[in-house]
N, C-alpha and C. Protein backbone atom coordinates (compact mmCIF):
# COMPACT_ATOMS: atom_id res chain seq x y z
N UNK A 1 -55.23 -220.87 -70.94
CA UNK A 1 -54.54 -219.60 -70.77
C UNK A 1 -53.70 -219.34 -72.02
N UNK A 2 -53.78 -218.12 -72.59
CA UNK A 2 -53.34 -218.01 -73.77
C UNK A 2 -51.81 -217.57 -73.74
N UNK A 3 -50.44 -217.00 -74.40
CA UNK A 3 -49.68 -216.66 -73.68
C UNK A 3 -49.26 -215.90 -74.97
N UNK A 4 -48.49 -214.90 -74.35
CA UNK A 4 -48.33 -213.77 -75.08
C UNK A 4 -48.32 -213.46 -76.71
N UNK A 5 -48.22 -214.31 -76.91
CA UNK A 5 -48.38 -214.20 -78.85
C UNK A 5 -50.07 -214.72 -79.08
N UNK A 6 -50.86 -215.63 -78.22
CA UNK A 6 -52.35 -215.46 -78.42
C UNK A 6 -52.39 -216.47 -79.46
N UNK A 7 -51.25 -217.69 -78.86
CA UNK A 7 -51.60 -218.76 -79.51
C UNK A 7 -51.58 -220.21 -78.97
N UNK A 8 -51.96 -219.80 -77.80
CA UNK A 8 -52.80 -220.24 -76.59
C UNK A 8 -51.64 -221.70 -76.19
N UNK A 9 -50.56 -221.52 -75.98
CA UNK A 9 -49.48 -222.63 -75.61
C UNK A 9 -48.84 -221.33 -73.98
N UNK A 10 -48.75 -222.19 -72.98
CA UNK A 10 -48.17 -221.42 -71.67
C UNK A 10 -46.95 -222.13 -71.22
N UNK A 11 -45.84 -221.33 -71.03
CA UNK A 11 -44.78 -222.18 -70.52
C UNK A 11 -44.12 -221.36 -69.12
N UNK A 12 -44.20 -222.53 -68.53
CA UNK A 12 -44.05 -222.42 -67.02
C UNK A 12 -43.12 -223.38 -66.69
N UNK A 13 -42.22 -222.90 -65.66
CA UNK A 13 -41.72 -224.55 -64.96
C UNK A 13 -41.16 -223.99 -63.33
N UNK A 14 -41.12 -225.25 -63.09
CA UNK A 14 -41.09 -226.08 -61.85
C UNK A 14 -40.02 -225.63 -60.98
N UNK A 15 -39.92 -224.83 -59.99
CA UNK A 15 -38.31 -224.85 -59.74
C UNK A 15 -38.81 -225.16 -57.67
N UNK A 16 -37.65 -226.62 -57.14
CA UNK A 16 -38.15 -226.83 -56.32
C UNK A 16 -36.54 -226.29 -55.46
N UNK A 17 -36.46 -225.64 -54.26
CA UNK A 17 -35.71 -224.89 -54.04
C UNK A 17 -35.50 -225.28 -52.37
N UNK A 18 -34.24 -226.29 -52.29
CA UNK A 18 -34.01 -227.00 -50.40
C UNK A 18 -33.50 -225.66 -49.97
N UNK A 19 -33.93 -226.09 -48.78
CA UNK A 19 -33.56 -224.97 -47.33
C UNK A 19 -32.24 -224.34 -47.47
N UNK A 20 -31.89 -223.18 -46.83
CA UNK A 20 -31.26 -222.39 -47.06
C UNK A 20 -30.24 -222.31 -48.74
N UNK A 21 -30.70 -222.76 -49.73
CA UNK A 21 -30.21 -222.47 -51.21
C UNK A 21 -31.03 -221.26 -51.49
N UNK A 22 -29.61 -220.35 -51.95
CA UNK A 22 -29.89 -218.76 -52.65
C UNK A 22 -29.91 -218.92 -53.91
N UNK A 23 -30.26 -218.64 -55.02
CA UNK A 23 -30.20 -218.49 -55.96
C UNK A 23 -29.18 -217.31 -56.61
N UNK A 24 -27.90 -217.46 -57.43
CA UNK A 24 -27.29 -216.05 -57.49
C UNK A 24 -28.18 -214.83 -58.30
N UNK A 25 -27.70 -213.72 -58.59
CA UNK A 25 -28.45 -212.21 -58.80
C UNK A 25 -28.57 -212.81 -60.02
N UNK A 26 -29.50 -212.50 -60.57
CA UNK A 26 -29.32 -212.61 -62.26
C UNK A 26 -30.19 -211.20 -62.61
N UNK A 27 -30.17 -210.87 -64.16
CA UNK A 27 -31.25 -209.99 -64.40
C UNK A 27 -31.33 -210.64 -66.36
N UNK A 28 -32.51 -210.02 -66.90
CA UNK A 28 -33.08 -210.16 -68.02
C UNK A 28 -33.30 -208.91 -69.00
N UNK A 29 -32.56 -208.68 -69.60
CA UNK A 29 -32.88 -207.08 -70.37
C UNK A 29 -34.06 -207.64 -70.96
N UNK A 30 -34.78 -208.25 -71.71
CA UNK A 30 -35.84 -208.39 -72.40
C UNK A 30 -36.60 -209.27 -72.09
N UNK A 31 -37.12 -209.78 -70.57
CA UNK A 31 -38.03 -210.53 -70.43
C UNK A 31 -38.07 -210.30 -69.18
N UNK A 32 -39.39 -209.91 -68.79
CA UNK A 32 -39.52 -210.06 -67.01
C UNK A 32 -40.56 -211.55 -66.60
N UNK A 33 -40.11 -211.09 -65.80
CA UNK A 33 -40.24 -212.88 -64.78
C UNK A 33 -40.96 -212.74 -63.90
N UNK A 34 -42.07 -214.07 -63.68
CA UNK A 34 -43.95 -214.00 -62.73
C UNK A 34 -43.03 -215.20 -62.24
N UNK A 35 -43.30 -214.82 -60.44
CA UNK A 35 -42.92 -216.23 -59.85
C UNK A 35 -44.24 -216.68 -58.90
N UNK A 36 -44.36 -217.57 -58.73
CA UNK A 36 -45.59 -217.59 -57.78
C UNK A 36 -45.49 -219.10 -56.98
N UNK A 37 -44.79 -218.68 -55.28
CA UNK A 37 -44.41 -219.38 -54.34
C UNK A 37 -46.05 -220.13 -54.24
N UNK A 38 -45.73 -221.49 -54.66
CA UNK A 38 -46.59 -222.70 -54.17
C UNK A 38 -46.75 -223.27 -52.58
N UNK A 39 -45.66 -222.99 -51.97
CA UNK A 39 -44.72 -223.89 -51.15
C UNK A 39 -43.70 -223.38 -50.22
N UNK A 40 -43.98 -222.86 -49.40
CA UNK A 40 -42.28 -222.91 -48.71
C UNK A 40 -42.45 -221.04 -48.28
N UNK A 41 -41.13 -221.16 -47.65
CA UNK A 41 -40.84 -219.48 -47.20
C UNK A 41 -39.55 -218.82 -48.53
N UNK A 42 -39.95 -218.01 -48.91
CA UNK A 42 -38.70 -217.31 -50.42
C UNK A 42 -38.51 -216.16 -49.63
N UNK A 43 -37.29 -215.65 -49.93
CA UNK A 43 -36.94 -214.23 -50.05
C UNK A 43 -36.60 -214.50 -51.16
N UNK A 44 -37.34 -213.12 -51.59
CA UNK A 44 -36.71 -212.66 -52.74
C UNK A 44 -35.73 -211.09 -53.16
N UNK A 45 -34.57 -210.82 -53.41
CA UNK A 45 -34.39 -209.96 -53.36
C UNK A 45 -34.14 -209.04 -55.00
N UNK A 46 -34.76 -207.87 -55.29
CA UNK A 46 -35.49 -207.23 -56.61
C UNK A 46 -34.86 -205.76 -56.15
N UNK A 47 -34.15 -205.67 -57.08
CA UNK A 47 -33.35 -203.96 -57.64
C UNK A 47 -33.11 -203.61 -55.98
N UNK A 48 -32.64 -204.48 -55.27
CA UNK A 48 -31.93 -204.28 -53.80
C UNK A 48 -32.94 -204.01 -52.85
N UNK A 49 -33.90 -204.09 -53.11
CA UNK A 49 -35.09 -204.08 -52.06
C UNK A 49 -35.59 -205.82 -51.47
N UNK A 50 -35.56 -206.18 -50.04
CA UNK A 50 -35.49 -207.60 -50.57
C UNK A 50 -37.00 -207.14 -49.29
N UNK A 51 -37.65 -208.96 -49.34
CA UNK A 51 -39.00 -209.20 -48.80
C UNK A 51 -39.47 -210.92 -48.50
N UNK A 52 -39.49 -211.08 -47.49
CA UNK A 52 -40.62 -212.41 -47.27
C UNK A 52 -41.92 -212.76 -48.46
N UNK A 53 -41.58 -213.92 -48.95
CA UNK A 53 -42.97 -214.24 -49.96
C UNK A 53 -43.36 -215.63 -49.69
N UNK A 54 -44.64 -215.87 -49.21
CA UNK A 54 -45.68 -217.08 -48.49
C UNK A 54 -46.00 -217.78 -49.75
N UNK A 55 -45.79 -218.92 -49.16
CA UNK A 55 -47.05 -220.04 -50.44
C UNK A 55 -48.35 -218.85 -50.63
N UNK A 56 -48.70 -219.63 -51.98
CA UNK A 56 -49.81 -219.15 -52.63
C UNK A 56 -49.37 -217.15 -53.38
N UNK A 57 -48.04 -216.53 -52.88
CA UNK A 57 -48.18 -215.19 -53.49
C UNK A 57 -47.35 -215.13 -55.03
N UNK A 58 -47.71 -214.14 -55.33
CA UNK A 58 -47.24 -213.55 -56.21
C UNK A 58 -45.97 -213.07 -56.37
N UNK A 59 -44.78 -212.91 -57.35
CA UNK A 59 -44.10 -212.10 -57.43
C UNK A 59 -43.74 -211.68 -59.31
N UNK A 60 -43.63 -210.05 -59.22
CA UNK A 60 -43.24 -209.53 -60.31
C UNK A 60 -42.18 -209.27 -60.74
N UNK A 61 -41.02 -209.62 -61.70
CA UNK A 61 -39.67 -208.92 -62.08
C UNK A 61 -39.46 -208.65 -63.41
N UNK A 62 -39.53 -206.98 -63.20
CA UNK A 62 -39.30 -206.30 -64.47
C UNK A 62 -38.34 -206.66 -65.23
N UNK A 63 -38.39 -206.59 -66.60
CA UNK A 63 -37.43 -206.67 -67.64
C UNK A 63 -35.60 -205.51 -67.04
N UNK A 64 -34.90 -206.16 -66.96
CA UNK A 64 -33.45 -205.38 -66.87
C UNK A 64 -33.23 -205.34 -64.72
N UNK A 65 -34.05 -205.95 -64.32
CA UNK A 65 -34.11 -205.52 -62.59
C UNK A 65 -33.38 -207.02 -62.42
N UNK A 66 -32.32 -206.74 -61.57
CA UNK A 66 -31.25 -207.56 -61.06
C UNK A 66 -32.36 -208.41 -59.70
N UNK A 67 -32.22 -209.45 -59.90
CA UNK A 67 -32.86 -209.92 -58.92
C UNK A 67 -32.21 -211.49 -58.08
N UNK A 68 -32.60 -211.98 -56.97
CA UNK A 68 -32.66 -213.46 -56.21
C UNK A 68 -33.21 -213.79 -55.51
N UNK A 69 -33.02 -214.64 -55.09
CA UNK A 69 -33.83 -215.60 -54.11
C UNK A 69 -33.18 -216.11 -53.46
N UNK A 70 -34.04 -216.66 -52.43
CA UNK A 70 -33.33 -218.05 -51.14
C UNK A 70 -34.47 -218.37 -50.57
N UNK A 71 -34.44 -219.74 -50.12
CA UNK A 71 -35.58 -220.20 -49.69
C UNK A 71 -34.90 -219.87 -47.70
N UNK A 72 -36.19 -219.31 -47.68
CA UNK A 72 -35.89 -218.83 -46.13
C UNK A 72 -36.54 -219.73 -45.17
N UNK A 73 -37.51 -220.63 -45.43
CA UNK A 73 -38.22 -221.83 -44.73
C UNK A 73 -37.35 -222.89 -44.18
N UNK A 74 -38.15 -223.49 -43.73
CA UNK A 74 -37.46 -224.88 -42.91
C UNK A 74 -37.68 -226.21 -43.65
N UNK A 75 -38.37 -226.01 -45.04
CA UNK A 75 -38.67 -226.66 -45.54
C UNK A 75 -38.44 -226.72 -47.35
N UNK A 76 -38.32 -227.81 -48.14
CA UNK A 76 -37.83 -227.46 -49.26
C UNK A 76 -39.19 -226.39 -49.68
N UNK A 77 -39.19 -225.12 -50.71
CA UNK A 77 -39.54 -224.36 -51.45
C UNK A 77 -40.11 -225.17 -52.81
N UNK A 78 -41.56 -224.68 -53.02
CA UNK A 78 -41.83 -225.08 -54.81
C UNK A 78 -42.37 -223.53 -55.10
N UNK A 79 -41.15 -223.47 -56.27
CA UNK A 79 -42.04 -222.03 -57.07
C UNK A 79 -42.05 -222.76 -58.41
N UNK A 80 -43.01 -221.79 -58.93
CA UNK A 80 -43.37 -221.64 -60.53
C UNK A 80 -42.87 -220.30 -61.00
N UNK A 81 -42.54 -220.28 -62.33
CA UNK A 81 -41.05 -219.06 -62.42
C UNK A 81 -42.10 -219.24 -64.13
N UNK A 82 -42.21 -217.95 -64.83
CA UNK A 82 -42.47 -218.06 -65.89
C UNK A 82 -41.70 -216.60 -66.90
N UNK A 83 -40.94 -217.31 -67.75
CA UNK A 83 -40.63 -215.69 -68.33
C UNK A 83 -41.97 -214.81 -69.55
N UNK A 84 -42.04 -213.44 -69.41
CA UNK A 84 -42.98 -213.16 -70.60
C UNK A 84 -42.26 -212.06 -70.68
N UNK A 85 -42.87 -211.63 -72.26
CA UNK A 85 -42.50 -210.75 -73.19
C UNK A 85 -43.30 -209.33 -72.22
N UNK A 86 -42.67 -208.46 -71.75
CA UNK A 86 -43.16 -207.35 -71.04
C UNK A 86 -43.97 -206.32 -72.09
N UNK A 87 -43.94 -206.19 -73.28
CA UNK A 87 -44.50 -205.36 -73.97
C UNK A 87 -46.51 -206.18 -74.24
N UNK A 88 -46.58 -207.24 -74.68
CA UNK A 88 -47.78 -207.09 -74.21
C UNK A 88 -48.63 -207.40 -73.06
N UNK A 89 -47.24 -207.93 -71.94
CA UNK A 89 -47.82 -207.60 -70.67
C UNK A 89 -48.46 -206.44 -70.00
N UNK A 90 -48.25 -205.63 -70.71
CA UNK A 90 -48.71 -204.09 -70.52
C UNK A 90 -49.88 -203.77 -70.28
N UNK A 91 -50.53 -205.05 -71.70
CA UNK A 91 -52.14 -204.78 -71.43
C UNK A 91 -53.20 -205.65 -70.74
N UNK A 92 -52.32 -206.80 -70.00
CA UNK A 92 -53.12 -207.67 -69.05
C UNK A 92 -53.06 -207.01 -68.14
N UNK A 93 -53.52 -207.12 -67.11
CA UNK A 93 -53.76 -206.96 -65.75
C UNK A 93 -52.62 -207.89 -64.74
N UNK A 94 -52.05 -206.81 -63.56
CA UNK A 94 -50.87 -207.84 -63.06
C UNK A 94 -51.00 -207.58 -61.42
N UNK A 95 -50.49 -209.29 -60.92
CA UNK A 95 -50.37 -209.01 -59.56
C UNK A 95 -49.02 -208.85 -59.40
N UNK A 96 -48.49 -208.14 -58.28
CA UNK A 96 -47.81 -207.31 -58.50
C UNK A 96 -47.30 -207.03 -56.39
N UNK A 97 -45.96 -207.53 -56.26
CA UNK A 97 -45.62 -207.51 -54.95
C UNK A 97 -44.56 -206.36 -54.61
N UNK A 98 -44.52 -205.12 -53.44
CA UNK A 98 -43.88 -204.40 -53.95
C UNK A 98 -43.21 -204.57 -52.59
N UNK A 99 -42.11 -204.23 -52.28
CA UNK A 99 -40.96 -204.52 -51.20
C UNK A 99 -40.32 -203.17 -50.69
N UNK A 100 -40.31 -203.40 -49.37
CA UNK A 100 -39.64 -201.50 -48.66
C UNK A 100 -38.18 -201.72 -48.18
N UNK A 101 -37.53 -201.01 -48.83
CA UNK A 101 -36.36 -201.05 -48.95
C UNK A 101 -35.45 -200.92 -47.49
């Protein structure tokens, strides 16, 4: 997998997340953030819209969108959290989770 500069190095990491731990709001002016629940029950909550996210899904966070988490399971949480450069994310293709406010 190549990663945004197309010089084929990917950086990802590990974030393993015990039962009821929230994560505080943070946001990123210049990098949005791919999380993708391995493991466990997440809420995640994104520009105040919050949502249930299952092992195996997806989640998207735009560059400058205030966002958190908490593991809502009964069990410890494993996500994978990766930051990328949103400008040539533009031209991949994205999965993409959207939440009703």
């Amino acid at each position: 997998v190549a990663n945004d500069n197309a010089d084929f190095r990917y950086r990802a990491s590990a974030h393993y997340l015990a039962v009821g731990v929230q994560v505080p709001a943070r946001s990123h002016e210049r990098t949005e953030m791919q999380f993708m629940v391995e493991d466990g029950i997440v809420e995640f909550m994104i520009g105040g819209a919050s949502g249930m996210v299952l092992g195996g899904d997806f989640v998207r966070v735009p560059a400058g969108v205030t966002y958190a988490y908490r593991n809502a399971g009964d069990t410890t949480a494993r996500i994978l959290m990766r930051p990328v450069n949103p400008q040539p994310a533009r031209r991949a293709s994205r999965v993409q989770a959207t939440f009703a406010a």
